[in-house]
N, C-alpha and C. Protein backbone atom coordinates (compact mmCIF):
# COMPACT_ATOMS: atom_id res chain seq x y z
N UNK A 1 0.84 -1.19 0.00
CA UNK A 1 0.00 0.00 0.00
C UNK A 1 0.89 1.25 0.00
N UNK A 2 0.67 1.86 -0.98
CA UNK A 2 1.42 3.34 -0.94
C UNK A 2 0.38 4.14 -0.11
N UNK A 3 1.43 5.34 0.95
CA UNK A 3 1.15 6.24 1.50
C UNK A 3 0.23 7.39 1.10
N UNK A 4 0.80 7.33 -0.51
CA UNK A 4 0.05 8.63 -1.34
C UNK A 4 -1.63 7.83 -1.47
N UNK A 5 -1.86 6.89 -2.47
CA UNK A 5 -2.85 6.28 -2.47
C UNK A 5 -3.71 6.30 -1.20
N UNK A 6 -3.35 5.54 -0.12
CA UNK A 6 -4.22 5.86 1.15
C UNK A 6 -4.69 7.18 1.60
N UNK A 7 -3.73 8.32 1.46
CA UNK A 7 -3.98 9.92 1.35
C UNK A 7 -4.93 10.39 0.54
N UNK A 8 -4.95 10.05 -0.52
CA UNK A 8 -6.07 10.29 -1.80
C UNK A 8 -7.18 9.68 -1.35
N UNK A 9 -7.37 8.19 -0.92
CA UNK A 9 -8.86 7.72 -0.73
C UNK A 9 -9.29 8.11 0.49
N UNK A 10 -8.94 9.18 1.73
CA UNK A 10 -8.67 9.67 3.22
C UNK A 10 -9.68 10.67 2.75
N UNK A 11 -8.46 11.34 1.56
CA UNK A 11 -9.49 12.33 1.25
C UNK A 11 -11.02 12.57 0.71
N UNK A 12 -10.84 11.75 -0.14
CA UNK A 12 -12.20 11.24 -1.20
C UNK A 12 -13.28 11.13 -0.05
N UNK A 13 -13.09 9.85 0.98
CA UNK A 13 -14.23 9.51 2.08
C UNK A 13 -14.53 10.65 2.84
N UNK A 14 -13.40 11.73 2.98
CA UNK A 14 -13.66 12.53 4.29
C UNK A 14 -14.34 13.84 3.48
N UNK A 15 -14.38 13.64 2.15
CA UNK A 15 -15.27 15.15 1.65
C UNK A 15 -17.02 14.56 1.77
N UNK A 16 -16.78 12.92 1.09
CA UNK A 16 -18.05 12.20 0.77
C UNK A 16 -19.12 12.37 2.09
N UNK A 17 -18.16 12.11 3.55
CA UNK A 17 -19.22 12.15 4.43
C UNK A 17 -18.34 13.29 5.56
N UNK A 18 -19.44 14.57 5.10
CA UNK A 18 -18.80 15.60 5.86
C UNK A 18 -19.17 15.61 7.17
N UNK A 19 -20.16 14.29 7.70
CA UNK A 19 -20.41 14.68 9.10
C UNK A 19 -19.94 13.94 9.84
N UNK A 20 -18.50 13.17 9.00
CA UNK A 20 -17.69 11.95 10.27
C UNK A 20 -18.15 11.48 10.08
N UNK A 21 -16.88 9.91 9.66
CA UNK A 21 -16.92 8.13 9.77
C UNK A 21 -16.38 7.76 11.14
N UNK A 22 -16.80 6.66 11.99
CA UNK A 22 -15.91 6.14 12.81
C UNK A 22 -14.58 5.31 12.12
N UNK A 23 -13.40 5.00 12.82
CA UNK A 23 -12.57 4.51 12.55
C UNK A 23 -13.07 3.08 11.61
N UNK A 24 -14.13 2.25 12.14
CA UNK A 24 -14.32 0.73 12.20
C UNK A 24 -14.94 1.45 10.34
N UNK A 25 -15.74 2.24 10.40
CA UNK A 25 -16.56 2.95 9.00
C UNK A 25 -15.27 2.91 7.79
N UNK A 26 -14.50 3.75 8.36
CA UNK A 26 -13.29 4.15 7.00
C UNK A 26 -12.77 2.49 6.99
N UNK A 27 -12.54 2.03 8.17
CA UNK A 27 -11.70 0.78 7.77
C UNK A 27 -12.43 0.12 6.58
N UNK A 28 -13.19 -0.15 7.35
CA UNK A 28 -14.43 -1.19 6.19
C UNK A 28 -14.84 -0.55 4.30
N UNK A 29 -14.99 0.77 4.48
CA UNK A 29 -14.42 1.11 3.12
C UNK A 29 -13.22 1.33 2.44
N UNK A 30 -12.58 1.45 3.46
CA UNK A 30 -11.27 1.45 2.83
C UNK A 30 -10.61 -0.18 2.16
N UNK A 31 -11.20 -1.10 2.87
CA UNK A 31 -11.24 -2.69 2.88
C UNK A 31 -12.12 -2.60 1.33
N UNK A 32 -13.13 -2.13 1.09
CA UNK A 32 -14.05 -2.59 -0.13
C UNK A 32 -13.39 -1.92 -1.36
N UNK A 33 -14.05 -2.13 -2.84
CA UNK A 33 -13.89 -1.09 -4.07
C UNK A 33 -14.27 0.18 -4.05
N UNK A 34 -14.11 0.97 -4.39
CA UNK A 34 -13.13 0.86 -5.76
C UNK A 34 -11.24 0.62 -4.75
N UNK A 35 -11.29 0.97 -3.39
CA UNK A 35 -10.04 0.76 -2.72
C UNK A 35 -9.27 -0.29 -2.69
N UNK A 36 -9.67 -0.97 -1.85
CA UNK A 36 -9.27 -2.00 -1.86
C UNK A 36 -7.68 -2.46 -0.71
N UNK A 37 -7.59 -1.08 -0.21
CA UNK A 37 -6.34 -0.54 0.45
C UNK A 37 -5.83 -1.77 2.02
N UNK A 38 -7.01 -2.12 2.65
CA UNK A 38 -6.80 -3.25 3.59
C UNK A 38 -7.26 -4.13 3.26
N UNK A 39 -6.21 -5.47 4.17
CA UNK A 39 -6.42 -6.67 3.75
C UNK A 39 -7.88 -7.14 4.35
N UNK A 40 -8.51 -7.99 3.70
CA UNK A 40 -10.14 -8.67 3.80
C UNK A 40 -10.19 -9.18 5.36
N UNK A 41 -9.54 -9.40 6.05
CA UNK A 41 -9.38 -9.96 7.61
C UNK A 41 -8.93 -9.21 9.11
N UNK A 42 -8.92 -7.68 8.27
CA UNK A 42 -8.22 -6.77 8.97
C UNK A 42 -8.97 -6.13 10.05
N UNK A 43 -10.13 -6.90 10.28
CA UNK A 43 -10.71 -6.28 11.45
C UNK A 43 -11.30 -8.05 12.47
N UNK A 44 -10.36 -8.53 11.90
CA UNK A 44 -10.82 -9.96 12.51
C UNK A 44 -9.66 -10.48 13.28
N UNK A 45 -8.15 -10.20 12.82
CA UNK A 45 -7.10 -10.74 12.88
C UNK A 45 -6.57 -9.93 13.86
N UNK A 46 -6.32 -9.87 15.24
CA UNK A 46 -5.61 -9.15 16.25
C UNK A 46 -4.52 -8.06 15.35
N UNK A 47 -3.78 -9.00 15.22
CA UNK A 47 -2.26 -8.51 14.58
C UNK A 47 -2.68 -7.51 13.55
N UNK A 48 -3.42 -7.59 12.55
CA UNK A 48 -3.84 -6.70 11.26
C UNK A 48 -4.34 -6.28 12.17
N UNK A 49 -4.97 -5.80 12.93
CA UNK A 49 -6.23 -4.92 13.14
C UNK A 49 -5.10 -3.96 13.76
N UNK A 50 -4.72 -4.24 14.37
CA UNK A 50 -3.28 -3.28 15.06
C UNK A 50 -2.87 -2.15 14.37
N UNK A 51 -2.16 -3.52 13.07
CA UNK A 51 -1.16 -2.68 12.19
C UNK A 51 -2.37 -1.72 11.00
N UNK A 52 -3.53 -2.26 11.02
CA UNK A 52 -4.26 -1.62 10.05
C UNK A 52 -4.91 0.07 10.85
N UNK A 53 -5.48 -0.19 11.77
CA UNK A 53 -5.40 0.71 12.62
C UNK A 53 -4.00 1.80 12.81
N UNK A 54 -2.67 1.10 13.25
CA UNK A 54 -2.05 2.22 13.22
C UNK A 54 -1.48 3.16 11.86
N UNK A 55 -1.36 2.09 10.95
CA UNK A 55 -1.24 2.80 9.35
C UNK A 55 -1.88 4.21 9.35
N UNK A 56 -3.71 3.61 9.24
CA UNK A 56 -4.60 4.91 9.26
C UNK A 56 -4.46 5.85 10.10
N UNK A 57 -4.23 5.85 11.57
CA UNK A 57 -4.18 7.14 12.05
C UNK A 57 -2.84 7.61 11.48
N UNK A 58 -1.56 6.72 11.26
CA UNK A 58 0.22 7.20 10.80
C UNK A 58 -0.21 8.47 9.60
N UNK A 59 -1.19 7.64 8.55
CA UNK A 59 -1.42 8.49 7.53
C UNK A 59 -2.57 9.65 7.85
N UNK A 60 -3.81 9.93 8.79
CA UNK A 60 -4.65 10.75 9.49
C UNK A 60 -3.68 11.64 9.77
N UNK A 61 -2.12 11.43 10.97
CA UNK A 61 -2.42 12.51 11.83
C UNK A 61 -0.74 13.23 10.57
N UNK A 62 -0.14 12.83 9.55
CA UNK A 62 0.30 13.39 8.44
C UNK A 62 -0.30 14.13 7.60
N UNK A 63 -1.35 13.68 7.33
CA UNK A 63 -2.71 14.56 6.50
C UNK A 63 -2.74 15.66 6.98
N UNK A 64 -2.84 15.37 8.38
CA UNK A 64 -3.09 16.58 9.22
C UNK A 64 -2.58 17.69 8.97
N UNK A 65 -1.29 17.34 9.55
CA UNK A 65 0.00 18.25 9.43
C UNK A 65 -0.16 19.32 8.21
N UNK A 66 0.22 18.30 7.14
CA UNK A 66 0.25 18.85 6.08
C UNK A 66 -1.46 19.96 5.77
N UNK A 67 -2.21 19.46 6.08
CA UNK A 67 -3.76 20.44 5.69
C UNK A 67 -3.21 21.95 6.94
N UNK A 68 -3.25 21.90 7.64
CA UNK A 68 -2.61 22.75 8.81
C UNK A 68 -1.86 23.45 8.56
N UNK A 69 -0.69 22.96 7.81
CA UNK A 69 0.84 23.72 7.71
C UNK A 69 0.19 24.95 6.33
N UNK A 70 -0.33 24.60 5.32
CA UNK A 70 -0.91 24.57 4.08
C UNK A 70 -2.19 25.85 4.35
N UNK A 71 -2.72 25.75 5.56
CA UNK A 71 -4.30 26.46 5.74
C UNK A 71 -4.59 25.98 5.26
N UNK A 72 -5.55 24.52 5.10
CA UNK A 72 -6.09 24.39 4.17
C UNK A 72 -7.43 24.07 4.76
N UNK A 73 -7.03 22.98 6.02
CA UNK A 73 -8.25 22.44 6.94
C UNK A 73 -7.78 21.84 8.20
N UNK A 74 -8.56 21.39 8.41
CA UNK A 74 -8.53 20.85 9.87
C UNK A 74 -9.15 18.74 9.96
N UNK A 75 -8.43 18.41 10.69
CA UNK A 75 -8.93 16.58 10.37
C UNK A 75 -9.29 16.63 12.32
N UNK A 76 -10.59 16.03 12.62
CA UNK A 76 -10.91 15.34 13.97
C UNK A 76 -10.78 14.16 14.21
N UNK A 77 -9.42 13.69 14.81
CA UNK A 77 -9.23 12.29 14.63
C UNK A 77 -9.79 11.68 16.36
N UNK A 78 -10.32 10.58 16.13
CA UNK A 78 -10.46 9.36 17.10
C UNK A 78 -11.15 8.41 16.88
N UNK A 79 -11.29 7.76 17.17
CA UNK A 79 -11.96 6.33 17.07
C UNK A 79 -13.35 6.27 16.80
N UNK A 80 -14.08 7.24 17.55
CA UNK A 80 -15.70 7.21 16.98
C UNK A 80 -15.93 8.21 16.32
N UNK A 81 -15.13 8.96 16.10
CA UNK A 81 -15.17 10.30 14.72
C UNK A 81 -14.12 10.92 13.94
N UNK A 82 -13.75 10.25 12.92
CA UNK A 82 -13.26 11.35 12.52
C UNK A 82 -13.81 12.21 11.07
N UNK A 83 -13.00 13.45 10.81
CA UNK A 83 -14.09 14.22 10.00
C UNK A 83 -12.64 15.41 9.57
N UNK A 84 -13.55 15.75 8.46
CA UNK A 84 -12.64 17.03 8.24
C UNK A 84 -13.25 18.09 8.74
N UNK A 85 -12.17 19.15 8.80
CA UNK A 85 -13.13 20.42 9.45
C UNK A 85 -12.02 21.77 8.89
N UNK A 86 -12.92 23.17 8.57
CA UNK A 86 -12.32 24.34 8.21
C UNK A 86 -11.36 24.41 9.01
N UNK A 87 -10.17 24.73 8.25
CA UNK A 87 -8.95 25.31 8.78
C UNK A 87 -9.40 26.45 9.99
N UNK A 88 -9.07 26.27 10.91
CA UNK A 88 -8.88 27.69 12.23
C UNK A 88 -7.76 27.94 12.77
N UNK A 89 -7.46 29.27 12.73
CA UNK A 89 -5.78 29.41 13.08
C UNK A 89 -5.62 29.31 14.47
N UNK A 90 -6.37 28.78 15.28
CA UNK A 90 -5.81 27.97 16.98
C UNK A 90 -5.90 26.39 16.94
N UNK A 91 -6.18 26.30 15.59
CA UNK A 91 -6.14 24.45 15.84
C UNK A 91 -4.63 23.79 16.39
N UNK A 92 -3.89 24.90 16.56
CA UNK A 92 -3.01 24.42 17.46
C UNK A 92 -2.09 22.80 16.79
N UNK A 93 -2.55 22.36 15.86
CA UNK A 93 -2.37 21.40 15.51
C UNK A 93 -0.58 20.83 15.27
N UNK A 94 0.44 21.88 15.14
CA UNK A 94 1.65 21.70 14.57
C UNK A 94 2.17 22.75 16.14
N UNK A 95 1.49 23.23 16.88
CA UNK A 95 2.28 23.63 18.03
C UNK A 95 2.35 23.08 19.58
N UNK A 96 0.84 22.11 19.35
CA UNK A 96 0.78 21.52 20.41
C UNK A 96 1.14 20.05 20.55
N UNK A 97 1.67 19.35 21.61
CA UNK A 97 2.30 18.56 21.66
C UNK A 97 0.96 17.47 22.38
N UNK A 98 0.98 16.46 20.58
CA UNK A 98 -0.08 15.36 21.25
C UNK A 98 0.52 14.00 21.37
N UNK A 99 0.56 13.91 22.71
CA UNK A 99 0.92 12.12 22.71
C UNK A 99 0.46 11.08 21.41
N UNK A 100 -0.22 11.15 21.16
CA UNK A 100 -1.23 9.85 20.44
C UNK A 100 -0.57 10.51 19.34
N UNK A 101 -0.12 11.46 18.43
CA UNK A 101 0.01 11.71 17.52
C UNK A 101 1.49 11.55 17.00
N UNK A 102 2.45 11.94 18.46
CA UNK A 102 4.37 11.01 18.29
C UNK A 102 3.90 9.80 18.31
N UNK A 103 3.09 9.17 18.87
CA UNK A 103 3.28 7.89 19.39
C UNK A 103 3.09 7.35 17.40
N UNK A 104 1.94 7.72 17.07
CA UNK A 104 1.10 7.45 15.62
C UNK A 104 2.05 7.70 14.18
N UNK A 105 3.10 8.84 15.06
CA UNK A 105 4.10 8.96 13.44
C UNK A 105 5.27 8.24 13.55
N UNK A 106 5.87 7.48 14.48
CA UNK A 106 6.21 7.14 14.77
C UNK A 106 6.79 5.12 14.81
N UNK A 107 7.07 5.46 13.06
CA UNK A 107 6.94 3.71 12.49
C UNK A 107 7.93 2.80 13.60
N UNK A 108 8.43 3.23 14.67
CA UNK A 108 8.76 1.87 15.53
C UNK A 108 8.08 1.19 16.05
N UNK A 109 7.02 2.01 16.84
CA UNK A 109 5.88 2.00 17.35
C UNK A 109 5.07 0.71 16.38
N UNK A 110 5.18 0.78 15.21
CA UNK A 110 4.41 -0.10 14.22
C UNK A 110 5.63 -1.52 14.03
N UNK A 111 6.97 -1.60 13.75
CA UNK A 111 7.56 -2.31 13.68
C UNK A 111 7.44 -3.24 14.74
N UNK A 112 8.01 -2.37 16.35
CA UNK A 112 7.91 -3.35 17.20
C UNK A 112 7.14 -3.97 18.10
N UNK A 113 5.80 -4.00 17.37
CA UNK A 113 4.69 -4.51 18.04
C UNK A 113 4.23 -5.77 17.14
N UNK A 114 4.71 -6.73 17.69
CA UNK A 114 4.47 -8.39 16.95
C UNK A 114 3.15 -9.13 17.83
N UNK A 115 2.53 -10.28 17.21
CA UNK A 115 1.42 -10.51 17.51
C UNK A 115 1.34 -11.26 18.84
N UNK A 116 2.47 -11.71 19.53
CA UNK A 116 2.57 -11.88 21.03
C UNK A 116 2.43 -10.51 21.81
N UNK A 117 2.57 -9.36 21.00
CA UNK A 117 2.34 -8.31 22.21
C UNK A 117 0.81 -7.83 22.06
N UNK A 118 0.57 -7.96 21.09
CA UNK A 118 -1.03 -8.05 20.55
C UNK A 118 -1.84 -8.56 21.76
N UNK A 119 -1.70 -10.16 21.67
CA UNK A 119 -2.58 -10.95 21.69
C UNK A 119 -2.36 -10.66 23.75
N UNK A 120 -0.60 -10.65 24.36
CA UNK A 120 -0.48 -10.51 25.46
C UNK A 120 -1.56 -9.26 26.26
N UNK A 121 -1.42 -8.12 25.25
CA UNK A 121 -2.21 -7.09 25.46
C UNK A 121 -3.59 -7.11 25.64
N UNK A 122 -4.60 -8.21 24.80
CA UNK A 122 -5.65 -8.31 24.97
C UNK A 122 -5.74 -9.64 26.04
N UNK A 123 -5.06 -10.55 26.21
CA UNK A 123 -4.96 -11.40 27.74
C UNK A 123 -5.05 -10.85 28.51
N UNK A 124 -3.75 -9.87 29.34
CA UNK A 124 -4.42 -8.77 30.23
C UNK A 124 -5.36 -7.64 30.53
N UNK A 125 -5.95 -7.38 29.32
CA UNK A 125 -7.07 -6.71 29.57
C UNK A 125 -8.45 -7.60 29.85
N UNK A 126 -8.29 -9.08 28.92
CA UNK A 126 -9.45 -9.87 29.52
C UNK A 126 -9.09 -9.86 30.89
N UNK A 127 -8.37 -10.04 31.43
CA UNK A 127 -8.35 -11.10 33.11
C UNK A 127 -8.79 -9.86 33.72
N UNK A 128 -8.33 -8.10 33.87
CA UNK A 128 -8.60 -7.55 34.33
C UNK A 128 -10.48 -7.17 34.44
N UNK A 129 -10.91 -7.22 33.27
CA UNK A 129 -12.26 -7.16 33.07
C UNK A 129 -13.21 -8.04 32.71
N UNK A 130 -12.20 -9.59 33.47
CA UNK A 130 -13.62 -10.79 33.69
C UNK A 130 -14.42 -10.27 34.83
N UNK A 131 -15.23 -11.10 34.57
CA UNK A 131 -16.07 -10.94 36.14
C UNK A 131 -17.41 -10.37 35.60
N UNK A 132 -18.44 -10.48 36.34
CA UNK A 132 -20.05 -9.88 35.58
C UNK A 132 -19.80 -8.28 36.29
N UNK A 133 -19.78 -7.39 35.71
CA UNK A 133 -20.13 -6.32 35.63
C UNK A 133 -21.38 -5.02 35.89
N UNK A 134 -22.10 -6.21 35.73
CA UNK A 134 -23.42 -5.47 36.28
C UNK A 134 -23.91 -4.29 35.67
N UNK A 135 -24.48 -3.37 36.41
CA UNK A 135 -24.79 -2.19 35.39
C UNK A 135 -24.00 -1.25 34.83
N UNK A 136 -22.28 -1.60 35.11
CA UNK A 136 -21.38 -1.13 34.66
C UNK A 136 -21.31 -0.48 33.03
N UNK A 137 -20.47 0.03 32.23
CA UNK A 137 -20.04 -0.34 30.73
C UNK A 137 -19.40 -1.35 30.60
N UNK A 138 -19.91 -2.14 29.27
CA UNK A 138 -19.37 -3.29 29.24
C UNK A 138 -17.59 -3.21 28.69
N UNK A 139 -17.11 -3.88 28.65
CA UNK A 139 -15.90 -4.29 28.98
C UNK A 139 -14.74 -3.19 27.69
N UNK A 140 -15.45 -3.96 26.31
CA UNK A 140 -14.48 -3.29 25.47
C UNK A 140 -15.11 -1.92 25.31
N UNK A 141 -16.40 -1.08 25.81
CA UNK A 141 -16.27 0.44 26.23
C UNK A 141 -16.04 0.80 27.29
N UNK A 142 -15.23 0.44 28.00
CA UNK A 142 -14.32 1.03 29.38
C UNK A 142 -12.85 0.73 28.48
N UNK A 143 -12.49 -0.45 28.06
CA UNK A 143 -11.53 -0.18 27.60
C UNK A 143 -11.17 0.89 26.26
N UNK A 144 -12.03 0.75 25.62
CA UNK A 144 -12.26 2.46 24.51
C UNK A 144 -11.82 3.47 25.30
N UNK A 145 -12.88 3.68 26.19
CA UNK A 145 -12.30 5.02 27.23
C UNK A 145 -11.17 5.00 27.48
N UNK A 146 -10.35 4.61 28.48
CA UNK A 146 -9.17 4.12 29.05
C UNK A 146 -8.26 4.20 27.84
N UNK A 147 -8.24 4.39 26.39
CA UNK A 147 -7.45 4.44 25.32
C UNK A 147 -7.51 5.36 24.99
N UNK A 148 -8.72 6.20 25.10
CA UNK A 148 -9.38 7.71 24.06
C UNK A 148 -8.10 8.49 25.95
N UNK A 149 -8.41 8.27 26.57
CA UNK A 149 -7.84 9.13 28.08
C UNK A 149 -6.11 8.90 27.74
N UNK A 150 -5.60 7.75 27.32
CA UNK A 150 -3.95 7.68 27.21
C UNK A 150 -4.00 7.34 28.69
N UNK A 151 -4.57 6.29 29.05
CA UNK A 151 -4.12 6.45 30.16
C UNK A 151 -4.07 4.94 30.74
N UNK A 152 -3.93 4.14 31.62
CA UNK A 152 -3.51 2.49 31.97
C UNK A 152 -5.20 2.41 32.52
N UNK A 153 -5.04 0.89 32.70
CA UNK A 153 -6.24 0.42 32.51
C UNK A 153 -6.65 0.32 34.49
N UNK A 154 -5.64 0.38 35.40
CA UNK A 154 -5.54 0.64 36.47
C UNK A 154 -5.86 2.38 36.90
N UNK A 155 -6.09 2.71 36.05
CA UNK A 155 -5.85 4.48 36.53
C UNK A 155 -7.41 4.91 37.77
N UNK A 156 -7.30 5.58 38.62
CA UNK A 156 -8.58 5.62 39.78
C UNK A 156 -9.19 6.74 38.91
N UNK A 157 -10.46 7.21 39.85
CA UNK A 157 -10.99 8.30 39.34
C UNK A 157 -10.12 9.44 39.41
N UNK A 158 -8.80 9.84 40.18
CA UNK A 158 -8.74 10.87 40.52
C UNK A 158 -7.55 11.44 39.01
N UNK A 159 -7.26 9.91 38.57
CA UNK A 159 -6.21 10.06 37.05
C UNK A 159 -6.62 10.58 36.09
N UNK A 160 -8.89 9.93 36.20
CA UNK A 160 -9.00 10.14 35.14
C UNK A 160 -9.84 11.20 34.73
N UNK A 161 -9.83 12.05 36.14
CA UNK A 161 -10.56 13.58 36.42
C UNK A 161 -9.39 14.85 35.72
N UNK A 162 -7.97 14.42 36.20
CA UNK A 162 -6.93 15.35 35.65
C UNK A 162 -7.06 15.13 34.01
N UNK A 163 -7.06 14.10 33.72
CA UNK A 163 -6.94 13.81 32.18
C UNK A 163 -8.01 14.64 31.55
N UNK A 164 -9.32 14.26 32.11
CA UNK A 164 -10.76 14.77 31.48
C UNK A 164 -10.75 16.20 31.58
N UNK A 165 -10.36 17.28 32.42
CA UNK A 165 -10.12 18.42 32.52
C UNK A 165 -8.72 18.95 31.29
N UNK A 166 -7.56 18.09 31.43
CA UNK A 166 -6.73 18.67 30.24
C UNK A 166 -7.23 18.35 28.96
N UNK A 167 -7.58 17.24 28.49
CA UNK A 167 -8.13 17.20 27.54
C UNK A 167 -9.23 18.00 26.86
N UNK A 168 -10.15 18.55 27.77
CA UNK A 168 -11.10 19.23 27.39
C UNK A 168 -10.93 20.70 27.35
N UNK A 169 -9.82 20.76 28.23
CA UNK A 169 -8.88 22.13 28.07
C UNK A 169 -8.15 22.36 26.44
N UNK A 170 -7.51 21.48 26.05
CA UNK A 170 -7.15 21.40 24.77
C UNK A 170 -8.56 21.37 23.33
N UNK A 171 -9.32 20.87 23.70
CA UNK A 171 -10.54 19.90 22.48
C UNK A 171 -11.67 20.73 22.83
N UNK A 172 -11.65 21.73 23.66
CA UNK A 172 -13.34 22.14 23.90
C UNK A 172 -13.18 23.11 22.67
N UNK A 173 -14.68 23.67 22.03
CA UNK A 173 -14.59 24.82 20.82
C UNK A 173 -14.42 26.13 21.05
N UNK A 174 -14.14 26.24 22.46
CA UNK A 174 -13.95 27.26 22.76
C UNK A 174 -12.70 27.51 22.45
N UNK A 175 -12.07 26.72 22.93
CA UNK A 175 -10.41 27.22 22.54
C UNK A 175 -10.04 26.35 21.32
N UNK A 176 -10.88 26.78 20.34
CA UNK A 176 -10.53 25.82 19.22
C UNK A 176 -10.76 24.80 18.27
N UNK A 177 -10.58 24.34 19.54
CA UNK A 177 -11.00 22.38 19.36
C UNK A 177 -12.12 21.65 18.16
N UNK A 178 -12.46 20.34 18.48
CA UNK A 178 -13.29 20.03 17.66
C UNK A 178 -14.66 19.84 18.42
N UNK A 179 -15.69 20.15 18.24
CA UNK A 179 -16.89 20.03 18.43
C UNK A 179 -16.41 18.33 18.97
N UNK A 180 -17.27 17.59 18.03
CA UNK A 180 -16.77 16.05 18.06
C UNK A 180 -16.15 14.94 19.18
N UNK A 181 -15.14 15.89 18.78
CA UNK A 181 -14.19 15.29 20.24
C UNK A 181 -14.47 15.57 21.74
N UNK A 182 -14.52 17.41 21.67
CA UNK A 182 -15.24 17.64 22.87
C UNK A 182 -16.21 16.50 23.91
N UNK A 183 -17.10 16.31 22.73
CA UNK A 183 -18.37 15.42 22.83
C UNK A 183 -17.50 14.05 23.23
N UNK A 184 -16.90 13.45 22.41
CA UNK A 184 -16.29 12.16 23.00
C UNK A 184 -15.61 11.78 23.80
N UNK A 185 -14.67 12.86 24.36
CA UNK A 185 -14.22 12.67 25.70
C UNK A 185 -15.62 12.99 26.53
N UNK A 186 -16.36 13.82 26.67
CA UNK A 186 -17.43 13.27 27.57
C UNK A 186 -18.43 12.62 28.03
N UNK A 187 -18.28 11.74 26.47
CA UNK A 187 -19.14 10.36 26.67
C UNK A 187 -18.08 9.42 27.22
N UNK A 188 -16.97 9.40 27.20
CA UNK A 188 -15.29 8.47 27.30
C UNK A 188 -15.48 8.64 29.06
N UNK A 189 -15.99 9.79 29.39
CA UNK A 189 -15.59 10.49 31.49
C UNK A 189 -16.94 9.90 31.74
N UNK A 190 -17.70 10.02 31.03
CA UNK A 190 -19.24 9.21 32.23
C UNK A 190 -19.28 7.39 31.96
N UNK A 191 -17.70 7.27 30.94
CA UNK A 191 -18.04 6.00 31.29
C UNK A 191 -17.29 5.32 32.01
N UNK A 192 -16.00 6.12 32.19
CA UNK A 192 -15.24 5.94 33.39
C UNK A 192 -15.53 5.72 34.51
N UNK A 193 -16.20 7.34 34.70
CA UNK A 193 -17.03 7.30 36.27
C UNK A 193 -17.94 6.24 36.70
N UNK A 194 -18.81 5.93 35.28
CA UNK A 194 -19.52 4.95 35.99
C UNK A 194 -19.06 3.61 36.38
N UNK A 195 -18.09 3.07 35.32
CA UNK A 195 -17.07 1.89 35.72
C UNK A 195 -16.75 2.07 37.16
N UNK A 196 -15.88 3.40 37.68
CA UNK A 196 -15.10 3.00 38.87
C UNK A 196 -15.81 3.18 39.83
N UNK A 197 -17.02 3.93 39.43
CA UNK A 197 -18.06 4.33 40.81
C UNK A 197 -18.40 2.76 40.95
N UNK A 198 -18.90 1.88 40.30
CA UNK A 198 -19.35 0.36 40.37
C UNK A 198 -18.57 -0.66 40.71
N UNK A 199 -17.26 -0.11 40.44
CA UNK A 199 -15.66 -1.12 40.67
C UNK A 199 -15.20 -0.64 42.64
N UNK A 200 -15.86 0.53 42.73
CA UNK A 200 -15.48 0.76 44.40
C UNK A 200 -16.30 0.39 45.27
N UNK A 201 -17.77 -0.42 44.80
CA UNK A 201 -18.79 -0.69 45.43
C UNK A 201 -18.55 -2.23 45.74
């Protein structure tokens, strides 16, 4: 798969649906024709889903850059939205320093993650979140949260109150940010809360 190609069909999907695809959305077209760009198993196979996943955001948060550096626009990246959006000169995008986004350009990050760290990764997150749950969130949306936060799967409420305040310090539209995201970190904090409020009982 060339870089440029995946850039071109990023673009194509993200004019087609101006009101945001989720990640699992672009994958799956990006998987079909006229693309054809991921492999047919890539949301089945631990290991692909990884590497297919980190490709797309590698090439998302480059897009970025480049639409940014350019004025041209603005990209809302995460897992349950992303979208293009008008260039605004506080998108902050090339001055602010985002974890998820070194971590995302960052092809070691993609090299040295083989399918024992995969599969180890999802072992310990099962054992941590067996058990019946109750009126909790179920398992893989606490773990969503806990990924959208950057933060360990042990973190208390009080980790994930600092996080939810910087983050929303950065992402609210007031200072900028994306509508979108705003919104998803605060569906990401009431599902936290409700996890650990239920996990201390």
């Amino acid at each position: 798969m060339r870089h440029l190609d995946l850039e071109q069909a990023l673009l194509e999907i993200l004019d087609q649906h101006p009101q945001g695809q989720s990640e699992y959305q672009i994958l799956k077209l990006l998987q079909d024709p006229p693309y054809g760009l991921f492999d047919k198993n890539c949301l089945s196979d631990p290991l692909l889903l990884f590497q297919s996943h980190f490709v797309l955001f590698h090439v998302l948060y480059s897009l970025r850059a480049d639409l940014l550096l350019n004025k041209q626009a603005d990209i809302c990246i995460n897992a349950s939205v992303i979208q293009r959006l008008p260039y605004h000169s506080n998108a902050g995008g090339l001055a602010t320093v985002n974890k998820l986004e070194v971590y995302y350009l960052d092809w070691n990050n993609f090299a040295q993650t083989k399918e024992d760290d995969v599969e180890n990764l999802l072992d310990t997150f099962w054992q941590k979140m067996a058990g019946n749950l109750g009126d909790t969130p179920d398992s893989s949306t606490v773990a969503e949260a806990y990924m959208a936060f950057d933060l360990p799967m042990d973190s208390d409420i009080s980790l994930v109150k600092t996080r939810y305040h910087k983050l929303q310090h950065v992402h609210h539209p007031d200072k900028g940010g994306c509508h979108h995201q705003a919104q998803d970190i605060e569906q990401q904090f009431q599902v936290l809360k409700s996890y650990l409020k239920h996990k201390s009982v």
